[in-house]
C-alpha atoms as a PDB file:
ATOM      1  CA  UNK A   1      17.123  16.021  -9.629  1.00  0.00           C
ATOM      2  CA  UNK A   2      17.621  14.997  -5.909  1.00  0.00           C
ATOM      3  CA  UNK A   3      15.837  11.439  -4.618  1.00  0.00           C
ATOM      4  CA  UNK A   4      13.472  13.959  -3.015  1.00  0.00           C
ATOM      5  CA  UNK A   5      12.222  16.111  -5.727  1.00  0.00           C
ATOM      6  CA  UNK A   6      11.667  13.081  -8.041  1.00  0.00           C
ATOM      7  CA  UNK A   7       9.949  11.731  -4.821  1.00  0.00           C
ATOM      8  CA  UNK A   8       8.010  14.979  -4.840  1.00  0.00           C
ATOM      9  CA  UNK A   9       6.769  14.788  -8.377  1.00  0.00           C
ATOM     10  CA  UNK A  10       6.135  11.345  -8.321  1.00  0.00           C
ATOM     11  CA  UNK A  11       3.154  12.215  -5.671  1.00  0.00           C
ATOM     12  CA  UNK A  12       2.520  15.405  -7.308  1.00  0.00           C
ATOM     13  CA  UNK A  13       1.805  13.370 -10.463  1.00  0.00           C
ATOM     14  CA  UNK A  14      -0.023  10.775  -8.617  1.00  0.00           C
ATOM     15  CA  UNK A  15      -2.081  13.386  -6.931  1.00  0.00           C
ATOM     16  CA  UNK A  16      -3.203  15.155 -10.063  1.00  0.00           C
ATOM     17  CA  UNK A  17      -4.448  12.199 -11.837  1.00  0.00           C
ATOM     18  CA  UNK A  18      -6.481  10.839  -8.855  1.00  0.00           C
ATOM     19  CA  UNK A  19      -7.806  14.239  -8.210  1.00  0.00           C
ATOM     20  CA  UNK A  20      -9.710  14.064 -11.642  1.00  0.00           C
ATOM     21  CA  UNK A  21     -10.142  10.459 -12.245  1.00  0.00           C
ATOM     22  CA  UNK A  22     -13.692  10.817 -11.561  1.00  0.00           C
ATOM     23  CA  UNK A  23     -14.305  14.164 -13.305  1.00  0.00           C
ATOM     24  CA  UNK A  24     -17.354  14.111 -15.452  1.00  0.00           C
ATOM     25  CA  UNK A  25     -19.058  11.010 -13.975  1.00  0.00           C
ATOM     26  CA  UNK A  26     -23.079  11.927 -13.764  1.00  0.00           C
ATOM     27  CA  UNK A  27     -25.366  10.503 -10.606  1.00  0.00           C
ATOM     28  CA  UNK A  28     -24.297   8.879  -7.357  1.00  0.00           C
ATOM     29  CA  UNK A  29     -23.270  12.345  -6.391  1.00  0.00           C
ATOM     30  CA  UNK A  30     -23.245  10.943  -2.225  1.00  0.00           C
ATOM     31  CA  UNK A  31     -21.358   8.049  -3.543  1.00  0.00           C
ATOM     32  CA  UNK A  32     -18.396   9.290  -5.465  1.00  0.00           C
ATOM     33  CA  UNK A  33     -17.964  12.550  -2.877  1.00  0.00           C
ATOM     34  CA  UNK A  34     -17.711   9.425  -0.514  1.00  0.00           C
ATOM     35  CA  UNK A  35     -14.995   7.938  -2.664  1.00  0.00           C
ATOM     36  CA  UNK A  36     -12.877  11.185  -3.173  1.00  0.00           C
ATOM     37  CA  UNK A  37     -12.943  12.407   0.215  1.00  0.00           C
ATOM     38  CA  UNK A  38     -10.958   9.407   1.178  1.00  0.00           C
ATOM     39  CA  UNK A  39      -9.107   8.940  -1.617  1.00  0.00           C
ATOM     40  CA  UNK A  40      -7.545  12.612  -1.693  1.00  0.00           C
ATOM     41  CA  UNK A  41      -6.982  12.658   2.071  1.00  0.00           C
ATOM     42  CA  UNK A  42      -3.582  11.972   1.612  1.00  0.00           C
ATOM     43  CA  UNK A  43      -1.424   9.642   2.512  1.00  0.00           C
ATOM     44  CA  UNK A  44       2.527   8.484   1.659  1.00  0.00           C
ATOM     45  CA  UNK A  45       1.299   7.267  -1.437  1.00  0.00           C
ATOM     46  CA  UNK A  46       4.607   5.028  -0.746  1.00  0.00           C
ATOM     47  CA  UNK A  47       2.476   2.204  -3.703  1.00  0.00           C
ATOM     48  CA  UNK A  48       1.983   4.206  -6.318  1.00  0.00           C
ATOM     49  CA  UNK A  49       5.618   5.706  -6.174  1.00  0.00           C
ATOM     50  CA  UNK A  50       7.331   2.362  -5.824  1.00  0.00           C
ATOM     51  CA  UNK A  51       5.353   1.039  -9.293  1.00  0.00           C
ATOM     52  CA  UNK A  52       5.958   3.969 -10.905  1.00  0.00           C
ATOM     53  CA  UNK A  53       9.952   4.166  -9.760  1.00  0.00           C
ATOM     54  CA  UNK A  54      10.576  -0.181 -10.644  1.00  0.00           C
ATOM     55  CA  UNK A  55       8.554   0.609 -13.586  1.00  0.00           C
ATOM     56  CA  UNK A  56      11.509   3.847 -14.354  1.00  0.00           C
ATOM     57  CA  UNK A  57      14.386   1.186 -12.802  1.00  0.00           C
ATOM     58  CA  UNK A  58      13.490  -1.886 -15.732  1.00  0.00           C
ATOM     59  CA  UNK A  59      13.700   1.020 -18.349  1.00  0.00           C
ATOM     60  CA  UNK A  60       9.803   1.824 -18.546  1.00  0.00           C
ATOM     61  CA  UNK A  61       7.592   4.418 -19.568  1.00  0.00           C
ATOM     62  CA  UNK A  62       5.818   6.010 -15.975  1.00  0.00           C
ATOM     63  CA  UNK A  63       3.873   8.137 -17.965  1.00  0.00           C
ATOM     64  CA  UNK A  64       2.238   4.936 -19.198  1.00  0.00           C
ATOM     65  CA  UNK A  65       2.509   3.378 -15.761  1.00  0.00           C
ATOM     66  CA  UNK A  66       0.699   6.793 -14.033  1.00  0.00           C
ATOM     67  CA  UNK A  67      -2.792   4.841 -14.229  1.00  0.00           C
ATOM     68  CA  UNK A  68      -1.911   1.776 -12.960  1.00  0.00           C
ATOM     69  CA  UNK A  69      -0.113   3.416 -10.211  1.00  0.00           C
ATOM     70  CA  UNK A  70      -3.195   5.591  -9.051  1.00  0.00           C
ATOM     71  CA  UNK A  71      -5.378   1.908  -9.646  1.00  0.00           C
ATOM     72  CA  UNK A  72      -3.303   0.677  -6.650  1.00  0.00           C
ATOM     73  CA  UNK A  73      -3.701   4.099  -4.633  1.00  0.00           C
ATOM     74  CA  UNK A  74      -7.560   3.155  -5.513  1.00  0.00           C
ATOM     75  CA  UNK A  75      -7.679  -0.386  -4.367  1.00  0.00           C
ATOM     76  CA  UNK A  76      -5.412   0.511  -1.034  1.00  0.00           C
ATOM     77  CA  UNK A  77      -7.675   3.280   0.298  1.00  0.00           C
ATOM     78  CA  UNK A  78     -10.700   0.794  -0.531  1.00  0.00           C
ATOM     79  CA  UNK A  79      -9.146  -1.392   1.918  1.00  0.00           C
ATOM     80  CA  UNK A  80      -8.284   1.526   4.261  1.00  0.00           C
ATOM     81  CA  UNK A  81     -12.297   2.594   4.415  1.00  0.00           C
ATOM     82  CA  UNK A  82     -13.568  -1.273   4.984  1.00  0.00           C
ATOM     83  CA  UNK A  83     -10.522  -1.595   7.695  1.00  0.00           C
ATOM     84  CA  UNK A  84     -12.035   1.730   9.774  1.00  0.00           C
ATOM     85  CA  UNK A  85     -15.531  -0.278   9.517  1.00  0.00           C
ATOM     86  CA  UNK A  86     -17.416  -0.647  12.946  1.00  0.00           C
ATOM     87  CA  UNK A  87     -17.349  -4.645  12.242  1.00  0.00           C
ATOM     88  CA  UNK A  88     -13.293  -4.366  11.415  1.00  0.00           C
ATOM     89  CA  UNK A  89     -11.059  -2.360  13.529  1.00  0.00           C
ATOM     90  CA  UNK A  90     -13.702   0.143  14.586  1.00  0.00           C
ATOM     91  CA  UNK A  91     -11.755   3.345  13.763  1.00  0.00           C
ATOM     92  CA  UNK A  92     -12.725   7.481  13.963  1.00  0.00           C
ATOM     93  CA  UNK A  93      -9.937   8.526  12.701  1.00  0.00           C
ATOM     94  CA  UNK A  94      -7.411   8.063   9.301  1.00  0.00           C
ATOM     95  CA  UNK A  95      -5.046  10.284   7.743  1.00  0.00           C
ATOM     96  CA  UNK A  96      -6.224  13.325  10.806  1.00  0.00           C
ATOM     97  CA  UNK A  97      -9.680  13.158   9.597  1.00  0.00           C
ATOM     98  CA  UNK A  98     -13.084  11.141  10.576  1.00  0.00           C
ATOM     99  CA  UNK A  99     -13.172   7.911   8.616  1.00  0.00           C
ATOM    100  CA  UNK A 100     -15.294   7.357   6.091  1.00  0.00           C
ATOM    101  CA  UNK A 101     -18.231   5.990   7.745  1.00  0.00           C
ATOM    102  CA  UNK A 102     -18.075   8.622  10.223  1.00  0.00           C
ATOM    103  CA  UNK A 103     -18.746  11.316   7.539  1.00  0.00           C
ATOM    104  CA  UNK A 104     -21.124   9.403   5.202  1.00  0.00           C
ATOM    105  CA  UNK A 105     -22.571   6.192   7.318  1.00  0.00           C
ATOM    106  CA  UNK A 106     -21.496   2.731   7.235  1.00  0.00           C
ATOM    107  CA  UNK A 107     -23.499   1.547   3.965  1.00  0.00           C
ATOM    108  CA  UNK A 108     -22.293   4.522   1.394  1.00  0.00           C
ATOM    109  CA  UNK A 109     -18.560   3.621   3.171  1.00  0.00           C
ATOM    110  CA  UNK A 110     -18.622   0.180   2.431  1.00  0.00           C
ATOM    111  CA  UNK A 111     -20.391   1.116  -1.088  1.00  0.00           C
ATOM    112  CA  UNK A 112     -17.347   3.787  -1.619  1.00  0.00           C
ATOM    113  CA  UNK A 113     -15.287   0.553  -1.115  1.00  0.00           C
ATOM    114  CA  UNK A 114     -16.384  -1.264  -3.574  1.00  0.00           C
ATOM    115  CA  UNK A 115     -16.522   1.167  -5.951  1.00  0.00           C
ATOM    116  CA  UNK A 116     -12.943   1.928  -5.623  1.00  0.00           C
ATOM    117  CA  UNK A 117     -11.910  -1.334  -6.033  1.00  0.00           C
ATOM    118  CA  UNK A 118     -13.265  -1.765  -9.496  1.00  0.00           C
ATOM    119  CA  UNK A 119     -12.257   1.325 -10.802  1.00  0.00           C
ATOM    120  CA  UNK A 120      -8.707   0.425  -9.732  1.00  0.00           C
ATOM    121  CA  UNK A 121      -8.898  -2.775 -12.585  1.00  0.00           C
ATOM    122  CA  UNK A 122     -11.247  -0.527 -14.489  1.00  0.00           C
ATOM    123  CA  UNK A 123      -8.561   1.994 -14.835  1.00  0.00           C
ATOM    124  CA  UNK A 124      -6.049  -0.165 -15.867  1.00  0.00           C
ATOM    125  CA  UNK A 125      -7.383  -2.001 -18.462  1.00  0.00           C
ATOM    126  CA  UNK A 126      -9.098   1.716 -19.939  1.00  0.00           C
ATOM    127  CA  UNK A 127      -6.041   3.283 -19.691  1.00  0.00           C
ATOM    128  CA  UNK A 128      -3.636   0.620 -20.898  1.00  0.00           C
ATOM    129  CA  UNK A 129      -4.030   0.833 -24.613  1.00  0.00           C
ATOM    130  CA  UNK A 130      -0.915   2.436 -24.894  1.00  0.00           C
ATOM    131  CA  UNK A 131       1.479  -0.651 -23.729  1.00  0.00           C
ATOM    132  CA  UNK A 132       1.252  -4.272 -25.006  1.00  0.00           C
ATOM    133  CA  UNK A 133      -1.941  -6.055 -23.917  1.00  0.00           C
ATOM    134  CA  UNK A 134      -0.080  -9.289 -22.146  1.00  0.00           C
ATOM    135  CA  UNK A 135       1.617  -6.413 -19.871  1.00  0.00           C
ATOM    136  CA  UNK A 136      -1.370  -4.982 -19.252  1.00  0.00           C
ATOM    137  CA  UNK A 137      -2.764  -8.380 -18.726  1.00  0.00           C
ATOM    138  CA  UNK A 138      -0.178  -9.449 -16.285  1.00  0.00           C
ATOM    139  CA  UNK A 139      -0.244  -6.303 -13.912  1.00  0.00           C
ATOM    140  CA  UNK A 140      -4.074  -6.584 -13.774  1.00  0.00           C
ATOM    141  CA  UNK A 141      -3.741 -10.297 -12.616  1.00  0.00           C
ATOM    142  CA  UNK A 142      -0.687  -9.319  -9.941  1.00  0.00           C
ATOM    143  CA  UNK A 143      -2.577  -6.751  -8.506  1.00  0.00           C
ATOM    144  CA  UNK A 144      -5.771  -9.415  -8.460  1.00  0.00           C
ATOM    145  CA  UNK A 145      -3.883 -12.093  -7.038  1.00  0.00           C
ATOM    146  CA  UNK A 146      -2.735  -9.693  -4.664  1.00  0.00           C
ATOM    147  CA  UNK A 147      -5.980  -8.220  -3.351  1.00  0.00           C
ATOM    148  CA  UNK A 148      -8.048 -11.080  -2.656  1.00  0.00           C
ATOM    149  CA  UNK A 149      -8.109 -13.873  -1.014  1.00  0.00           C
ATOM    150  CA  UNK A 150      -4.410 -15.102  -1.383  1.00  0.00           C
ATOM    151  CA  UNK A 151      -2.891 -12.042  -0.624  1.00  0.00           C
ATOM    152  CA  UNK A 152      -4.289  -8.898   0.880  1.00  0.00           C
ATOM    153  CA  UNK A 153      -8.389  -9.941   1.751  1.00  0.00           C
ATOM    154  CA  UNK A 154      -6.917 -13.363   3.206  1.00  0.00           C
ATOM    155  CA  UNK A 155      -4.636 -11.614   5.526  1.00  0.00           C
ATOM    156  CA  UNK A 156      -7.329  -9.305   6.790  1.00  0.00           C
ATOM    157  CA  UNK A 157      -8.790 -12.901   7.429  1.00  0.00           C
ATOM    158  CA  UNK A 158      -6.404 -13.859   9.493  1.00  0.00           C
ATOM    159  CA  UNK A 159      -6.104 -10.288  11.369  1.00  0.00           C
ATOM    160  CA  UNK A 160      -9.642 -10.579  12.544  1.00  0.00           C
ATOM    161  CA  UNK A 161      -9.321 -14.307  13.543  1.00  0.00           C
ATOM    162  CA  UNK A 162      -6.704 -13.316  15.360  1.00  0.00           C
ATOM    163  CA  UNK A 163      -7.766 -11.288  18.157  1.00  0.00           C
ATOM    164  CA  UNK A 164      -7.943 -12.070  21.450  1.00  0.00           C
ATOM    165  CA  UNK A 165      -5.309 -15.142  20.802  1.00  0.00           C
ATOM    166  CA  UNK A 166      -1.449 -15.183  20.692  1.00  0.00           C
ATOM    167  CA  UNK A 167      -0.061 -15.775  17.710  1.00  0.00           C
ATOM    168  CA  UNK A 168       2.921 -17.170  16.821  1.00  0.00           C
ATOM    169  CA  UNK A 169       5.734 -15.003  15.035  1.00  0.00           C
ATOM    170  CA  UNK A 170       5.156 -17.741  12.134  1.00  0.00           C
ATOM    171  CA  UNK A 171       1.339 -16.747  12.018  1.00  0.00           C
ATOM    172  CA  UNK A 172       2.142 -13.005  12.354  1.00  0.00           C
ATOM    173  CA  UNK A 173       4.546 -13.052   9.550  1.00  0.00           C
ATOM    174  CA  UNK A 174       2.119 -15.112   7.349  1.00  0.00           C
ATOM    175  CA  UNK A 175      -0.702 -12.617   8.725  1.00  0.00           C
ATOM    176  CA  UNK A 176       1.350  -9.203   7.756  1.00  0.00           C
ATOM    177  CA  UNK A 177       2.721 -11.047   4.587  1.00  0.00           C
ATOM    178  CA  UNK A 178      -0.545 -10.707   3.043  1.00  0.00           C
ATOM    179  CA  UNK A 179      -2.140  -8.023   4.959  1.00  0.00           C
ATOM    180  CA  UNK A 180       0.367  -5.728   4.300  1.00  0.00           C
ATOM    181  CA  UNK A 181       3.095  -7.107   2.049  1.00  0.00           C
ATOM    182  CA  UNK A 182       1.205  -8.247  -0.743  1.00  0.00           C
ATOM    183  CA  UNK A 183      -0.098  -5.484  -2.343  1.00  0.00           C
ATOM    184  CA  UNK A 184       3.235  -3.253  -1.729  1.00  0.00           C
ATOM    185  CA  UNK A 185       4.957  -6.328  -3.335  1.00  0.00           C
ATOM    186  CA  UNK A 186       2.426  -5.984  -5.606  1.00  0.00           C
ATOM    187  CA  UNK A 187       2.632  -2.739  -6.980  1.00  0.00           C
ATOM    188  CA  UNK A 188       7.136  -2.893  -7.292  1.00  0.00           C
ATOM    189  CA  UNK A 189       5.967  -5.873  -9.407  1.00  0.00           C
ATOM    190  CA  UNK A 190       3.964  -4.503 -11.792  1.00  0.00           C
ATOM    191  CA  UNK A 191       6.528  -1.548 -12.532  1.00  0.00           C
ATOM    192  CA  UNK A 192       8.685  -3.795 -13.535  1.00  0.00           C
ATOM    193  CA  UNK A 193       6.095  -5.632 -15.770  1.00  0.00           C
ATOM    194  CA  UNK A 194       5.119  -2.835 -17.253  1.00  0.00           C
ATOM    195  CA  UNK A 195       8.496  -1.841 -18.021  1.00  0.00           C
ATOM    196  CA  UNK A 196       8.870  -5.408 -19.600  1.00  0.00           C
ATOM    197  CA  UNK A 197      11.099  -6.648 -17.278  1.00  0.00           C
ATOM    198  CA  UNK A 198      12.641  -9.700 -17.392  1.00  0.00           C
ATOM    199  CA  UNK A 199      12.100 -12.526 -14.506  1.00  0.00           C
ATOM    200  CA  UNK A 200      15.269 -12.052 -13.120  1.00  0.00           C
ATOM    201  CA  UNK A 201      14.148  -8.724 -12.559  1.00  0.00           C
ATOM    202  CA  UNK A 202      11.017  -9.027 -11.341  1.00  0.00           C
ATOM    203  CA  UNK A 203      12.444 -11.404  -8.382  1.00  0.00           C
ATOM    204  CA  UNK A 204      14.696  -9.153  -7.566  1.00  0.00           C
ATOM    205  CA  UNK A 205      11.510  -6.518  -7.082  1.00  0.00           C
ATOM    206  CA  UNK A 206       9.765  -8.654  -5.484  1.00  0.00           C
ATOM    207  CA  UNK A 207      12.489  -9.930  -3.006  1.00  0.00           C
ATOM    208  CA  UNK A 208      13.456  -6.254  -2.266  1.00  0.00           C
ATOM    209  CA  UNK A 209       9.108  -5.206  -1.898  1.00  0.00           C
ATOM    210  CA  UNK A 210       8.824  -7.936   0.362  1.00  0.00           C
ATOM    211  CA  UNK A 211      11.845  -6.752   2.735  1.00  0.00           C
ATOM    212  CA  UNK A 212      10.408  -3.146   2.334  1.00  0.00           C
ATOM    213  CA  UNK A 213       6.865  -4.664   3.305  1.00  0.00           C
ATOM    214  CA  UNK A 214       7.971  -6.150   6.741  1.00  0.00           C
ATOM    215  CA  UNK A 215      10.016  -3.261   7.598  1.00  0.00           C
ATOM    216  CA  UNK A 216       7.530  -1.442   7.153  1.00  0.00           C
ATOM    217  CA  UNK A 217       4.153  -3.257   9.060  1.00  0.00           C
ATOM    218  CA  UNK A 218       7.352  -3.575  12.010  1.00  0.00           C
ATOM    219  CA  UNK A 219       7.301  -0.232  12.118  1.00  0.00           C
ATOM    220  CA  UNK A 220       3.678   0.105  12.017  1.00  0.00           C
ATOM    221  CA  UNK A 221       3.401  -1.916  15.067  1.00  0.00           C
ATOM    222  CA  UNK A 222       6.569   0.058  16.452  1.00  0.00           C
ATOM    223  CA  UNK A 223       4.509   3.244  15.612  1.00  0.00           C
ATOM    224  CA  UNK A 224       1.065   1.923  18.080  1.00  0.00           C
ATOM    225  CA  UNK A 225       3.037   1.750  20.949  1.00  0.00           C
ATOM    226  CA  UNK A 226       4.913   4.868  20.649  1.00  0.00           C
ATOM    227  CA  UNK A 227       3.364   6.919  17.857  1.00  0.00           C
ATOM    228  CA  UNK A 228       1.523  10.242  18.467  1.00  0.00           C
ATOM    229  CA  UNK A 229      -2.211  10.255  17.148  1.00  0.00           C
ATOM    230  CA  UNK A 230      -1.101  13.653  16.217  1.00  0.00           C
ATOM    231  CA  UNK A 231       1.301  13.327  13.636  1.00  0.00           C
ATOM    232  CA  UNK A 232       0.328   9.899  12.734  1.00  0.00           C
ATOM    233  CA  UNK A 233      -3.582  10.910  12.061  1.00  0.00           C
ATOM    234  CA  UNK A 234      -4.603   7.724  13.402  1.00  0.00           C
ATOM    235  CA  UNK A 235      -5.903   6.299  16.723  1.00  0.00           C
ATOM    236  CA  UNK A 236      -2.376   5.003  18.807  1.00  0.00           C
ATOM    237  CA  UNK A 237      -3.011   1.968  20.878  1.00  0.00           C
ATOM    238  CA  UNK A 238      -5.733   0.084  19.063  1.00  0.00           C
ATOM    239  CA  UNK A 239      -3.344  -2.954  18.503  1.00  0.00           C
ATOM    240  CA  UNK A 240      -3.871  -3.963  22.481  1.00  0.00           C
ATOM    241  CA  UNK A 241      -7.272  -2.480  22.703  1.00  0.00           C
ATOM    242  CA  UNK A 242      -8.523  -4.805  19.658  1.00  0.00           C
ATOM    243  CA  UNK A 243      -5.920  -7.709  21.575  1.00  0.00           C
ATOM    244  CA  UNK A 244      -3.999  -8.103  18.973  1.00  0.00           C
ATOM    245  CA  UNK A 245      -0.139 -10.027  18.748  1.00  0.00           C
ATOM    246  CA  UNK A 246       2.219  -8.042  16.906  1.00  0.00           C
ATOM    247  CA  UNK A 247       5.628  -8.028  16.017  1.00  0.00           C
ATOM    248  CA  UNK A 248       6.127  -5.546  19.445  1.00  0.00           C
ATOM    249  CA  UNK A 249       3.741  -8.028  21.133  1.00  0.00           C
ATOM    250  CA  UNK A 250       5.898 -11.209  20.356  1.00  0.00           C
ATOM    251  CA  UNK A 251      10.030  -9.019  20.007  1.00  0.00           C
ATOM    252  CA  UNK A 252       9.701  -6.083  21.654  1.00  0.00           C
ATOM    253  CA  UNK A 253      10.563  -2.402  20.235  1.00  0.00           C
ATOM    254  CA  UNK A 254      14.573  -2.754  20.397  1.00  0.00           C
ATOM    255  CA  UNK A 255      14.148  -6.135  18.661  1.00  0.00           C
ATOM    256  CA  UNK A 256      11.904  -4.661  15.998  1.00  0.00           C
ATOM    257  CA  UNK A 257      14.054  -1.769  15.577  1.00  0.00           C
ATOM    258  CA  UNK A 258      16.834  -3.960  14.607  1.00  0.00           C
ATOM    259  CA  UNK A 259      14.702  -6.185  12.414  1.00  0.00           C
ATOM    260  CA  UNK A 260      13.875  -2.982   9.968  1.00  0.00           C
ATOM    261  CA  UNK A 261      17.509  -1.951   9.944  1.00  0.00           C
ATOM    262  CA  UNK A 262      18.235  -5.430   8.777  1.00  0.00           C
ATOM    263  CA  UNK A 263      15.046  -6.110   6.511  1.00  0.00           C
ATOM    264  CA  UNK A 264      15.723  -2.892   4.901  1.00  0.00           C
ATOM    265  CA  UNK A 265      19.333  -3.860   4.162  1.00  0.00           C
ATOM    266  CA  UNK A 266      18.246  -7.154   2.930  1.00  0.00           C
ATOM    267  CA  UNK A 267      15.813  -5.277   0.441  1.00  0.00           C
ATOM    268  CA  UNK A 268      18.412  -3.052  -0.893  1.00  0.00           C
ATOM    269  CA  UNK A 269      21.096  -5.790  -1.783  1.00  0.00           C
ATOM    270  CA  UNK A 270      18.234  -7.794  -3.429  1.00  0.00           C
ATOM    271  CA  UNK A 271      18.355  -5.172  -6.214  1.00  0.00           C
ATOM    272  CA  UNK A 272      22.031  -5.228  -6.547  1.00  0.00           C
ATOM    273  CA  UNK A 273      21.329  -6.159  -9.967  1.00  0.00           C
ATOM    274  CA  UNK A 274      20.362  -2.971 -11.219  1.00  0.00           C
ATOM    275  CA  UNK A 275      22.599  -0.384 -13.044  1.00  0.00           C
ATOM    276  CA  UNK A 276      21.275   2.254 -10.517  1.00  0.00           C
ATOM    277  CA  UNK A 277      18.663   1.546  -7.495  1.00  0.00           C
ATOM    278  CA  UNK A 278      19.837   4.519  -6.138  1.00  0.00           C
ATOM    279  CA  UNK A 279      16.401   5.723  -5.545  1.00  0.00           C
ATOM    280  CA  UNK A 280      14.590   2.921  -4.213  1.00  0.00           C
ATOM    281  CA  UNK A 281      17.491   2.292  -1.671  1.00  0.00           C
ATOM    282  CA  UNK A 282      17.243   5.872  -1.098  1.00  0.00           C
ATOM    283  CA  UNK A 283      13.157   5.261  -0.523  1.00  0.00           C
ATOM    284  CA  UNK A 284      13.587   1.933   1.686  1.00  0.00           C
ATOM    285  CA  UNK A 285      16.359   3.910   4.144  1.00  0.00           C
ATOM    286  CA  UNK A 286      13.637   6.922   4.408  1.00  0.00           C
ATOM    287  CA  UNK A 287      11.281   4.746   5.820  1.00  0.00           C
ATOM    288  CA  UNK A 288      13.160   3.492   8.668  1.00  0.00           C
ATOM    289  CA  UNK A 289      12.581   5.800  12.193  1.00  0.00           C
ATOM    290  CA  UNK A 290       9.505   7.462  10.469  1.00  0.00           C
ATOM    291  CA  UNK A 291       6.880   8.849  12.681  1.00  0.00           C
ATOM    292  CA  UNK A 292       4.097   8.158  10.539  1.00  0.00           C
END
């Protein structure tokens, strides 16, 4: 199997458990067709398939790891729907569709939130009967640790705090670390706990997640200065409109192009290692020049 058909049934399999995660739940009809139509609106599901691929790396069982996977494609797209909010970054459009709270109002949005981000940690701990509890344990607290305040809701913090004021690379990097970084070092980490990895191995996850993570919010910013709302399905721009520093802001794009050629090296020798990281290598160079 090529890097890109195992690539392709990772989502596939993602795809197919989130699409009936919810099957059979009575009531709240408004609520949960709120919390599916953002949650299958697709996406690179780029979380997901790097837990499921660290957690096949440290000599795991993905079929076991499937839930937890899809609990951090849950708690992502609940941040994605409070981002779009009128009070965050004001957005109409994600993944080429109205945002959530264009489709179903601002209070079932933030409500479809919520609910998403406790059936991420209710999924994992009602799904994880199958693998020893501390594991289970430990990838429910990474992904907590992760999500709030010290990782990804703290760097949202900082985001909004932010505008209008220039930041200093320092405070962008510390910004982006948790914003974006945490919760895609996050989910590498957890495949490898699952897998019962050792800590040797798990640093090396994390160390290579946390390369991938810059390169790709670098990227990002890369993308809102010369992206197409087109193929990107997302407003371009909205960095300078909301007044925001970046890493374009404070580097400029040839700068930043460099940095995720280097970051992304950096990431791949971190899992040196490994008796094969073909795939994640493979993964971290198909990110770099991507147009969405």
């Amino acid at each position: 199997m090529t890097h890109s058909e195992r690539l392709q049934q990772d989502c596939a399999a993602v795809e197919e458990w989130l699409r009936h995660c919810f099957d059979g739940r009575d009531g709240h009809a408004d609520l949960y067709d709120a919390m599916r139509y953002s949650l299958l609106a697709g996406g690179k599901r780029l979380r997901p398939v790097l837990l499921l691929e660290t957690c096949r790396m440290c000599g795991g069982d993905t079929e076991a790891a499937l839930p937890f996977a899809c609990a951090v494609e849950m708690l992502h797209t609940y941040s994605l729907i409070h981002d779009d909010l009128p009070c965050m970054d004001d957005d109409d459009l994600r993944r080429g569709r109205p945002t959530n709270h264009k489709v179903y109002g601002e209070a079932t949005a933030v409500l479809a939130g919520d609910a998403l981000l406790t059936a991420a940690f209710e999924t994992m701990l009602e799904n994880g009967k199958s693998l020893p509890a501390e594991r289970v344990l430990a990838a429910a607290a990474c992904l907590g640790q992760a999500a709030g305040a010290r990782g990804m809701v703290g760097g949202q913090a900082l985001d909004m705090a932010g505008e209008g004021h220039a930041l200093t690379l320092g405070e962008v990097e510390e910004l982006q670390r948790l914003k974006t970084g945490a919760l895609i070092t996050a989910a590498a980490e957890m495949g490898c706990i699952l897998a019962g990895g050792s800590e040797e191995q798990r640093a090396a996850v994390r160390r290579y997640a946390q390369k991938l993570g810059l390169a790709f919010q670098i990227q990002d910013d890369m993308l809102d200065v010369t992206g197409d709302e087109a193929t990107l399905g997302k407003p371009v721009g909205s960095d300078t409109e909301n007044e925001k520093t970046t890493f374009v802001t404070l580097k400029g794009l040839e700068e930043c192009a460099r940095l995720v050629e280097q970051l992304t090296r950096e990431g791949e020798e971190a899992l040196s290692l490994f008796e094969d990281a073909s795939f994640l290598c493979w993964l971290a160079d198909s990110l770099v020049g991507r147009k969405k």
